[in-house]
PDB file of N, CA and C in Angstrom:
ATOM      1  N   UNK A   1      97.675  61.246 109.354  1.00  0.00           N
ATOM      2  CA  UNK A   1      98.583  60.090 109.405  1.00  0.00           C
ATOM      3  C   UNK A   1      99.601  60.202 110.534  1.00  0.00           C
ATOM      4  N   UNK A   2     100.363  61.152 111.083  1.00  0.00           N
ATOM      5  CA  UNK A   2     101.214  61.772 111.636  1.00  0.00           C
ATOM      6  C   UNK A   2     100.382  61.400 113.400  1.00  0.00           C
ATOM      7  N   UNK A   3      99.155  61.541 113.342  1.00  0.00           N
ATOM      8  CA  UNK A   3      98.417  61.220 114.631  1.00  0.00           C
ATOM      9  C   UNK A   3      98.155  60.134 114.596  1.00  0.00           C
ATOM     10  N   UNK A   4      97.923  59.578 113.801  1.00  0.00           N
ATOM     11  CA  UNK A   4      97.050  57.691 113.877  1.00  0.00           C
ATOM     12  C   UNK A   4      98.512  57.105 114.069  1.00  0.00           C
ATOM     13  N   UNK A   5     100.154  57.443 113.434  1.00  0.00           N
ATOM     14  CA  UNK A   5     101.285  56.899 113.730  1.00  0.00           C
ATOM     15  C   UNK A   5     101.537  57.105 115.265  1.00  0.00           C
ATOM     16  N   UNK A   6     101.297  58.281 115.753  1.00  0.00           N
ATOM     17  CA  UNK A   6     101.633  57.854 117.417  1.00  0.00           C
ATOM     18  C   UNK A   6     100.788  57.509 118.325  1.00  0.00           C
ATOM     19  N   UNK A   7      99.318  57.240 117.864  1.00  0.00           N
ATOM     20  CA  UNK A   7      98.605  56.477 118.345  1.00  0.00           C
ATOM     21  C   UNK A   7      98.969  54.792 118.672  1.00  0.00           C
ATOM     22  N   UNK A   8      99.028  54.433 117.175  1.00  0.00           N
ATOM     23  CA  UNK A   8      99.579  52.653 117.084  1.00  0.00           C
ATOM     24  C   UNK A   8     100.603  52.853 117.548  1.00  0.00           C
ATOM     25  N   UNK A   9     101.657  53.545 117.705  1.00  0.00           N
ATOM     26  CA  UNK A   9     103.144  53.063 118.395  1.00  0.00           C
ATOM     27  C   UNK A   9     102.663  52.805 119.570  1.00  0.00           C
ATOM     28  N   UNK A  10     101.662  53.913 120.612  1.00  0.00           N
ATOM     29  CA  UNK A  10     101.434  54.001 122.221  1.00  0.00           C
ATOM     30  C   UNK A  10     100.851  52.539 121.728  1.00  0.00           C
ATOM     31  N   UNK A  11      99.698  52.262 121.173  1.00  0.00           N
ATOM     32  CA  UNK A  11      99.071  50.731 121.521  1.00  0.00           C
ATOM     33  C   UNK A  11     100.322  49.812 120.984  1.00  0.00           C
ATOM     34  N   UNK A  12     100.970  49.366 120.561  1.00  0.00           N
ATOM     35  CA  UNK A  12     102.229  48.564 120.027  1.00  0.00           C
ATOM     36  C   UNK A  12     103.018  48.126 121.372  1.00  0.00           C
ATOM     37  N   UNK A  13     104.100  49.624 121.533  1.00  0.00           N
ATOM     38  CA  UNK A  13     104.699  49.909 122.633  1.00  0.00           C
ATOM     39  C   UNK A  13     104.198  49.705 124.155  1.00  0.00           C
ATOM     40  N   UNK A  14     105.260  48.304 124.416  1.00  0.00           N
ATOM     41  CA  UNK A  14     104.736  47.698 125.928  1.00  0.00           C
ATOM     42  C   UNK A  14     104.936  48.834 126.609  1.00  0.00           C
ATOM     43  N   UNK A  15     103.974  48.821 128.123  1.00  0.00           N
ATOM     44  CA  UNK A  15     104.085  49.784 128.861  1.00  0.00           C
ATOM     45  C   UNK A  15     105.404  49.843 129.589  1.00  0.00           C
ATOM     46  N   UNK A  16     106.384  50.044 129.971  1.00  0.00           N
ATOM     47  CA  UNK A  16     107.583  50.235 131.276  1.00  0.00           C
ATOM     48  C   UNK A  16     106.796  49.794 132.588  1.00  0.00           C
ATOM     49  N   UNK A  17     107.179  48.787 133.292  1.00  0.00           N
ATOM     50  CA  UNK A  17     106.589  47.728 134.404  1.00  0.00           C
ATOM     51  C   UNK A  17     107.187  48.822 135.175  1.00  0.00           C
ATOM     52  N   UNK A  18     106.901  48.746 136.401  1.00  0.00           N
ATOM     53  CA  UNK A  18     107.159  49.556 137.462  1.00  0.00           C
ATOM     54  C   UNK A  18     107.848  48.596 138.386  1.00  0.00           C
ATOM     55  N   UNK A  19     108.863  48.937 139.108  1.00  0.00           N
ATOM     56  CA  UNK A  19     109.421  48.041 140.510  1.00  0.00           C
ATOM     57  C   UNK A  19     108.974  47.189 140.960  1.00  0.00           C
ATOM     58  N   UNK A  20     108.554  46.340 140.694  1.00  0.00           N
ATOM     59  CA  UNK A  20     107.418  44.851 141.609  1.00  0.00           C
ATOM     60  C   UNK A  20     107.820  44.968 143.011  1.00  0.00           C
ATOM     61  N   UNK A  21     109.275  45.104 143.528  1.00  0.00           N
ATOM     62  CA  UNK A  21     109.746  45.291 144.863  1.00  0.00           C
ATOM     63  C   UNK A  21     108.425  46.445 145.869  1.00  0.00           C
ATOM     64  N   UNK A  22     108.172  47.610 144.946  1.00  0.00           N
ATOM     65  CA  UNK A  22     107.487  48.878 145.042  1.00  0.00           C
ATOM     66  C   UNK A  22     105.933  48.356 144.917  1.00  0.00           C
ATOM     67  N   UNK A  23     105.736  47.806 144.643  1.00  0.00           N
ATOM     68  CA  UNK A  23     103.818  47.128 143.902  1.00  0.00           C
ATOM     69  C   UNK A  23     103.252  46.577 145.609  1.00  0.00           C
ATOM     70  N   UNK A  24     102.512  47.386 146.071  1.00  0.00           N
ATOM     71  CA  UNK A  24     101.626  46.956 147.234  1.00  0.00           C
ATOM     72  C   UNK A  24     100.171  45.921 146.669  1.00  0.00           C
ATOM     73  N   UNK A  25     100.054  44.818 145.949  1.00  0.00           N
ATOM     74  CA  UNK A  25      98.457  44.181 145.556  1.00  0.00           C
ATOM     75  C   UNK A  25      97.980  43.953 146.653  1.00  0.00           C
ATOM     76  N   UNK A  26      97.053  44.230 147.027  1.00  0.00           N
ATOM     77  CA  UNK A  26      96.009  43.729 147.945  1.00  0.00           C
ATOM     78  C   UNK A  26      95.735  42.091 147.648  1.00  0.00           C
ATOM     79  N   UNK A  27      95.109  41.210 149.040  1.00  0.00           N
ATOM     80  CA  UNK A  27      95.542  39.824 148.762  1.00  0.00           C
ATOM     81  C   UNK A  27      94.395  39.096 147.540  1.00  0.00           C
ATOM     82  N   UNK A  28      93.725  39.889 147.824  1.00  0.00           N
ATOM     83  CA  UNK A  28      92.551  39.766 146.736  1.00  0.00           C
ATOM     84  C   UNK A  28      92.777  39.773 144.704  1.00  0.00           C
ATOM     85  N   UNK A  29      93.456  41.312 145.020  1.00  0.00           N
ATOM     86  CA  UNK A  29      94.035  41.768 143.832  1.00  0.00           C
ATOM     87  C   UNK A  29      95.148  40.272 143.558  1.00  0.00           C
ATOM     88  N   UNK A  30      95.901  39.943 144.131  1.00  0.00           N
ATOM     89  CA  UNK A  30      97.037  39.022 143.794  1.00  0.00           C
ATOM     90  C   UNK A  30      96.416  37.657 143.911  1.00  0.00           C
ATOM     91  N   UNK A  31      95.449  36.997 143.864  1.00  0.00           N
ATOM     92  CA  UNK A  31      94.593  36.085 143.790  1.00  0.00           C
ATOM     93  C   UNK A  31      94.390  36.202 142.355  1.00  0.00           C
ATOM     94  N   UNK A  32      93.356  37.470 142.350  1.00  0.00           N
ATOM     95  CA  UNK A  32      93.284  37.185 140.668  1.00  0.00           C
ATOM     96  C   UNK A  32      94.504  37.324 139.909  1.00  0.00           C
ATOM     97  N   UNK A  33      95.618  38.068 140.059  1.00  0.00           N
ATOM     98  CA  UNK A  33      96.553  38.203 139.142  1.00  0.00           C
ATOM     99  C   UNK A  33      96.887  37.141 138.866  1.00  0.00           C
ATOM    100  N   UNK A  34      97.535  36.198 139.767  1.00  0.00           N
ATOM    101  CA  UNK A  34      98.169  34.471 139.677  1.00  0.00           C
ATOM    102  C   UNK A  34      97.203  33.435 138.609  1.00  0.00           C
ATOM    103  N   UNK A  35      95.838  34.257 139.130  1.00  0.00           N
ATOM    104  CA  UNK A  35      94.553  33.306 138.489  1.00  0.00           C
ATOM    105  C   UNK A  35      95.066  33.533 137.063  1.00  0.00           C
ATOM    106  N   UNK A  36      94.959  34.980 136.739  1.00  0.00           N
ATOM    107  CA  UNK A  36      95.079  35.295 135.151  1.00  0.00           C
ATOM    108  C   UNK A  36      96.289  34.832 134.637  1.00  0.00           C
ATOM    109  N   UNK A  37      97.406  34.881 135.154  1.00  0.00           N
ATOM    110  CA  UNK A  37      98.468  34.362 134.845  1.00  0.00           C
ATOM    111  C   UNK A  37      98.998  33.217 134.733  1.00  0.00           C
ATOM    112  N   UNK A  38      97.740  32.260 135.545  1.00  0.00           N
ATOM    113  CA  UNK A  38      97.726  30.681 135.095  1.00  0.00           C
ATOM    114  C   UNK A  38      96.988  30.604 134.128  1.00  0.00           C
ATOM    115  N   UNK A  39      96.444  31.347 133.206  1.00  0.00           N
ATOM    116  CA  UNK A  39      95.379  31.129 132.101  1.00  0.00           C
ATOM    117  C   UNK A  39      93.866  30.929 132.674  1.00  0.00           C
ATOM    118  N   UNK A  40      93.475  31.201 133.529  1.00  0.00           N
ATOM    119  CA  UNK A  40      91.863  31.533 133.826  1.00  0.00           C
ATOM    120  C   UNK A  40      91.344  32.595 133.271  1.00  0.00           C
ATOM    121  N   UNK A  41      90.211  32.418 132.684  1.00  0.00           N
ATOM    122  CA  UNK A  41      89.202  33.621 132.115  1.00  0.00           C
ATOM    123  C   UNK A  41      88.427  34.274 133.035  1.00  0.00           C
ATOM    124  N   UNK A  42      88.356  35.598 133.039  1.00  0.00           N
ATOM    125  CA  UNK A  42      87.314  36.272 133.925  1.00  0.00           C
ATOM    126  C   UNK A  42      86.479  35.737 134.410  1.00  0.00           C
ATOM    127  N   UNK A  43      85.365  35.120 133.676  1.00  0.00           N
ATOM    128  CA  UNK A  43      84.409  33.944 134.338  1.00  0.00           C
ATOM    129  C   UNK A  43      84.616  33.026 135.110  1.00  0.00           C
ATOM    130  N   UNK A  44      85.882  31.930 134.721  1.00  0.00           N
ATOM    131  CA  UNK A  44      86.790  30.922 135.670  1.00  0.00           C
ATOM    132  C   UNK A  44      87.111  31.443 137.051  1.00  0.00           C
ATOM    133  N   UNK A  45      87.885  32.958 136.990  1.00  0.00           N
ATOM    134  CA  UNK A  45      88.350  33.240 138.285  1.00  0.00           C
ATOM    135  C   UNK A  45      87.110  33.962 139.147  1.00  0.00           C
ATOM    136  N   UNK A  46      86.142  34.340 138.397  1.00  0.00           N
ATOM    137  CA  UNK A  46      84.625  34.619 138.878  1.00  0.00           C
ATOM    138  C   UNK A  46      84.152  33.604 139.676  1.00  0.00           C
ATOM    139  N   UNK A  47      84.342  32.522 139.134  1.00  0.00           N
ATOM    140  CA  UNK A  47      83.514  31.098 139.734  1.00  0.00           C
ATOM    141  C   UNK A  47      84.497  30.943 140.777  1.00  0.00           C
ATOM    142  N   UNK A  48      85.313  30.609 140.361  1.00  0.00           N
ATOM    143  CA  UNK A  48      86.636  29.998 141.697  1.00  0.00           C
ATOM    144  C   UNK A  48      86.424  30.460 142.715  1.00  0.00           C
ATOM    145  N   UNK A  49      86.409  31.903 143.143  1.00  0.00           N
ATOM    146  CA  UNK A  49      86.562  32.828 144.342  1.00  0.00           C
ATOM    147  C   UNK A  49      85.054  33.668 144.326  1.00  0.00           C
ATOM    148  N   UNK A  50      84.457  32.552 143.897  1.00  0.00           N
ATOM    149  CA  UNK A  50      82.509  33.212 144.102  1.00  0.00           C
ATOM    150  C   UNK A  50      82.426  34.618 144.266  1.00  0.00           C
ATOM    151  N   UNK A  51      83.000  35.151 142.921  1.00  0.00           N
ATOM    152  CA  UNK A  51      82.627  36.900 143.077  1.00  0.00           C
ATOM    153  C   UNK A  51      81.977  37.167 141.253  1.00  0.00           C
ATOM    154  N   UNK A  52      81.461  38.441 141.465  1.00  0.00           N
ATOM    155  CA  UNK A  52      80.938  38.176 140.020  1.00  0.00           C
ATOM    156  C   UNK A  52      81.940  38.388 139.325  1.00  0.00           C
ATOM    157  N   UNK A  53      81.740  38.282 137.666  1.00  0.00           N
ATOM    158  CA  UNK A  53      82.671  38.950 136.767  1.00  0.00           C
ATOM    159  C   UNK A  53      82.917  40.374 136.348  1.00  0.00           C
ATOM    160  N   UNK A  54      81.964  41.340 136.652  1.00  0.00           N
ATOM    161  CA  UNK A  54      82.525  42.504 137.498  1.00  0.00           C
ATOM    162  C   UNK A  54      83.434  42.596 138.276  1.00  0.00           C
ATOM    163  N   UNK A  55      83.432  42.304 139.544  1.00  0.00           N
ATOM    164  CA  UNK A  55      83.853  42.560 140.106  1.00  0.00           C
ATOM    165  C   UNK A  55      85.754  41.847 140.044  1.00  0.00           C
ATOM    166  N   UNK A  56      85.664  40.731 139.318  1.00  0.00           N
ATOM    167  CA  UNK A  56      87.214  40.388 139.168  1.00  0.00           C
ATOM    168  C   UNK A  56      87.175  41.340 137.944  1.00  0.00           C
ATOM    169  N   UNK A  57      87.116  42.065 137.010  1.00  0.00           N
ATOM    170  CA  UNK A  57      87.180  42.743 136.035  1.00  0.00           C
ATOM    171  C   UNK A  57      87.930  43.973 136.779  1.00  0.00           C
ATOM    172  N   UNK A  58      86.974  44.574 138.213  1.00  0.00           N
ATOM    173  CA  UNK A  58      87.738  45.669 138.593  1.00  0.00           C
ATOM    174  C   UNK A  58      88.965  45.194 139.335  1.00  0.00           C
ATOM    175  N   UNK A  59      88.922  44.190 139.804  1.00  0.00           N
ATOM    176  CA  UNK A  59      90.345  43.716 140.480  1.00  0.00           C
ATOM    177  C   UNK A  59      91.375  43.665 139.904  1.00  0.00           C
ATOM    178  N   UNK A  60      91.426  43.141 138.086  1.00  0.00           N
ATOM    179  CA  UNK A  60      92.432  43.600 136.977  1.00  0.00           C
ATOM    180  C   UNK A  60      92.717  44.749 136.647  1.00  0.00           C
ATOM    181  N   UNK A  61      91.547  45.513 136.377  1.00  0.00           N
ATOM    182  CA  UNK A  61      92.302  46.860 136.282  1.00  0.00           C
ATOM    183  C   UNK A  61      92.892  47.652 137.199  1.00  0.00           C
ATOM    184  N   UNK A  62      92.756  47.596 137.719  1.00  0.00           N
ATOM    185  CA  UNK A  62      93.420  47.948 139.579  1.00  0.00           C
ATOM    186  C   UNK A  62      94.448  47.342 139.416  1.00  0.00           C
ATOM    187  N   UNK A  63      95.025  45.950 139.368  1.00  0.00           N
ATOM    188  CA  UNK A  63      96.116  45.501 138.854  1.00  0.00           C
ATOM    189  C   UNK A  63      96.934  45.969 138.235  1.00  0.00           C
ATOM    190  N   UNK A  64      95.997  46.012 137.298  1.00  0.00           N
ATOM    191  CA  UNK A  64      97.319  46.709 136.239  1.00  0.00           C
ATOM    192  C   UNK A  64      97.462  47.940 136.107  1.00  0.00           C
ATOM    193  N   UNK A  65      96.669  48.787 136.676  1.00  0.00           N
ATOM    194  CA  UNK A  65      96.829  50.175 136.877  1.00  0.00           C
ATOM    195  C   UNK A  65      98.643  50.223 137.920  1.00  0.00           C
ATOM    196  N   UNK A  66      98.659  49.559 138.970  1.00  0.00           N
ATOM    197  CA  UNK A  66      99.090  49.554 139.860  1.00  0.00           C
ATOM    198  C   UNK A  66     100.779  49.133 139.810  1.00  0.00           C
ATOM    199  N   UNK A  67     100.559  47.453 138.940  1.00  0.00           N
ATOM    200  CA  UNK A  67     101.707  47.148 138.016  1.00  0.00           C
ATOM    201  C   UNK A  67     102.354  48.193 137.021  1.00  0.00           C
ATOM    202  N   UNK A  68     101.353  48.924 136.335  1.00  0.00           N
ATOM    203  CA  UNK A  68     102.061  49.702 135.290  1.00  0.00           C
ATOM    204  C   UNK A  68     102.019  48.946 134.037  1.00  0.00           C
ATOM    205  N   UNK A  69     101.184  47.514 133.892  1.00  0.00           N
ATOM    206  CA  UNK A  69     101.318  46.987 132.909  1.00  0.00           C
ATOM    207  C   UNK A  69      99.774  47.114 132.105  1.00  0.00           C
ATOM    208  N   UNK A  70      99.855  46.717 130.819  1.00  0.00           N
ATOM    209  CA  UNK A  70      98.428  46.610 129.795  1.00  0.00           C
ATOM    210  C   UNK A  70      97.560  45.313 129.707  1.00  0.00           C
ATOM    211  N   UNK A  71      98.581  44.489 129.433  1.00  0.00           N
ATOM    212  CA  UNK A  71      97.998  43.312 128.750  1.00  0.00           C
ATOM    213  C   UNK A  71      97.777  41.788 129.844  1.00  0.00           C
ATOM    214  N   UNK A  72      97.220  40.802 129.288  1.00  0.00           N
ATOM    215  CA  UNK A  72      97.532  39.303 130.539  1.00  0.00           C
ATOM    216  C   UNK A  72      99.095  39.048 129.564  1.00  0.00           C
ATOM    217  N   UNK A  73      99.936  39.299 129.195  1.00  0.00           N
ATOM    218  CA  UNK A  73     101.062  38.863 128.690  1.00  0.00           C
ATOM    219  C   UNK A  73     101.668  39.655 129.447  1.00  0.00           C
ATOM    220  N   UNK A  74     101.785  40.853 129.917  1.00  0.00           N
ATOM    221  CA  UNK A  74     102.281  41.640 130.852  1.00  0.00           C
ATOM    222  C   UNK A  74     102.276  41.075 132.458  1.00  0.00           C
ATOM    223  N   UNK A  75     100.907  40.897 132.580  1.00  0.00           N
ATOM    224  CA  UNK A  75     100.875  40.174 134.191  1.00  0.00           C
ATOM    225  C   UNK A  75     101.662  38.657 133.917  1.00  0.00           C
ATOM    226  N   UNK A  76     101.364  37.893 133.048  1.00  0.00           N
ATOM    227  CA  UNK A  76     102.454  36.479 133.108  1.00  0.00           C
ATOM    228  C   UNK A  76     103.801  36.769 132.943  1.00  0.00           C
ATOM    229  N   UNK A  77     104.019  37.988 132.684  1.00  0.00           N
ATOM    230  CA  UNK A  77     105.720  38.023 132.977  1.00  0.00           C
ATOM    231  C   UNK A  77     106.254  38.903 134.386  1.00  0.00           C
ATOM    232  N   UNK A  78     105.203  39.291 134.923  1.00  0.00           N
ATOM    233  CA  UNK A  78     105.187  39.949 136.389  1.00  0.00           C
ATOM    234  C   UNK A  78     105.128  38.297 137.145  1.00  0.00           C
ATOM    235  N   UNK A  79     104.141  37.552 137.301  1.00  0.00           N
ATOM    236  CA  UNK A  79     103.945  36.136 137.958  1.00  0.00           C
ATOM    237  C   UNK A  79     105.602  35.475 137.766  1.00  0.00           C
ATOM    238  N   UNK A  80     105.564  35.458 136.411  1.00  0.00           N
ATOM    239  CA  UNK A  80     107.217  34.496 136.463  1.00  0.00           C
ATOM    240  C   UNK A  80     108.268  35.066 137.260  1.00  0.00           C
ATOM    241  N   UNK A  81     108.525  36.663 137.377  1.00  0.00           N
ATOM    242  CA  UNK A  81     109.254  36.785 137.760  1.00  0.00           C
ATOM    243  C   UNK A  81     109.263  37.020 139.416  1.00  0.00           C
ATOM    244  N   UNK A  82     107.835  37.326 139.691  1.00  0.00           N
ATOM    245  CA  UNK A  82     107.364  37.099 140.776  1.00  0.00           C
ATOM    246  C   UNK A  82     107.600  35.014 141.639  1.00  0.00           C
ATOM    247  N   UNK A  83     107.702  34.699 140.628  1.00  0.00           N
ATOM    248  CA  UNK A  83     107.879  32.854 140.713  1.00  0.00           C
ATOM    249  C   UNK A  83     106.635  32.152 140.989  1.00  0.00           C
ATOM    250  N   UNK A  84     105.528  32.528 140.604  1.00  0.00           N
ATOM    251  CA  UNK A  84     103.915  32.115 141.125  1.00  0.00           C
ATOM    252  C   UNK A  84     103.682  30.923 139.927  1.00  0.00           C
ATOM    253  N   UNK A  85     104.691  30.942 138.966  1.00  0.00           N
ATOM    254  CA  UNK A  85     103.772  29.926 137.818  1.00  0.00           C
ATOM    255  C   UNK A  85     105.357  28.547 137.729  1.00  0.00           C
ATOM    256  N   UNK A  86     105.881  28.330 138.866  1.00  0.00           N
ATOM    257  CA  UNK A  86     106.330  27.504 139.580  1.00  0.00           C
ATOM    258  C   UNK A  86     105.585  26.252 139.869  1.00  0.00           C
ATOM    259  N   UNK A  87     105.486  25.022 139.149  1.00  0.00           N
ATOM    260  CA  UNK A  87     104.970  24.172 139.802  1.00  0.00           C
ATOM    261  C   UNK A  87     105.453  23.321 140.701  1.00  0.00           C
ATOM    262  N   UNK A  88     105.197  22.879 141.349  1.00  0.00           N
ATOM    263  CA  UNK A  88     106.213  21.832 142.715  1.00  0.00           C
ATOM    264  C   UNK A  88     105.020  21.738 143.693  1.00  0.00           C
TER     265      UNK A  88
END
């Protein structure tokens, strides 16, 4: 019990975002991030930018390896504060 409790806290417990100032994405990588963060599905941003769904799959995790973040609720609060989900 003592192990399965600090297991679920690590999955619970958001990751600590790293400096966005500090975050180098490649223009590719930040294509899909914006994508995911407007609500596109792997497949959607697959089709959009004619790559497979592999391959945007590795472009997220690379993402978020990079961000420091886990989840697409993590990258939509990197985008906002980044200002990408700005409409005008």
């Amino acid at each position: 019990p003592a192990l399965a409790g600090g297991v679920v806290d690590d999955l619970v417990r958001p990751a600590p975002a790293r400096d966005d100032a500090a975050v180098e994405l490649s223009e590719r990588e930040t294509e899909v991030v914006r994508l995911i963060a407007l609500g596109y599905s792997n497949k959607e941003i697959a089709a959009r930018l004619k790559l497979s769904v592999k391959t945007v799959e590795t472009y997220k995790t690379r993402s978020l390896e990079k961000l420091g973040v886990r989840t697409r609720v993590d990258i939509v609060q990197y985008a906002a504060r980044r200002g990408w989900l700005r409409t005008e």
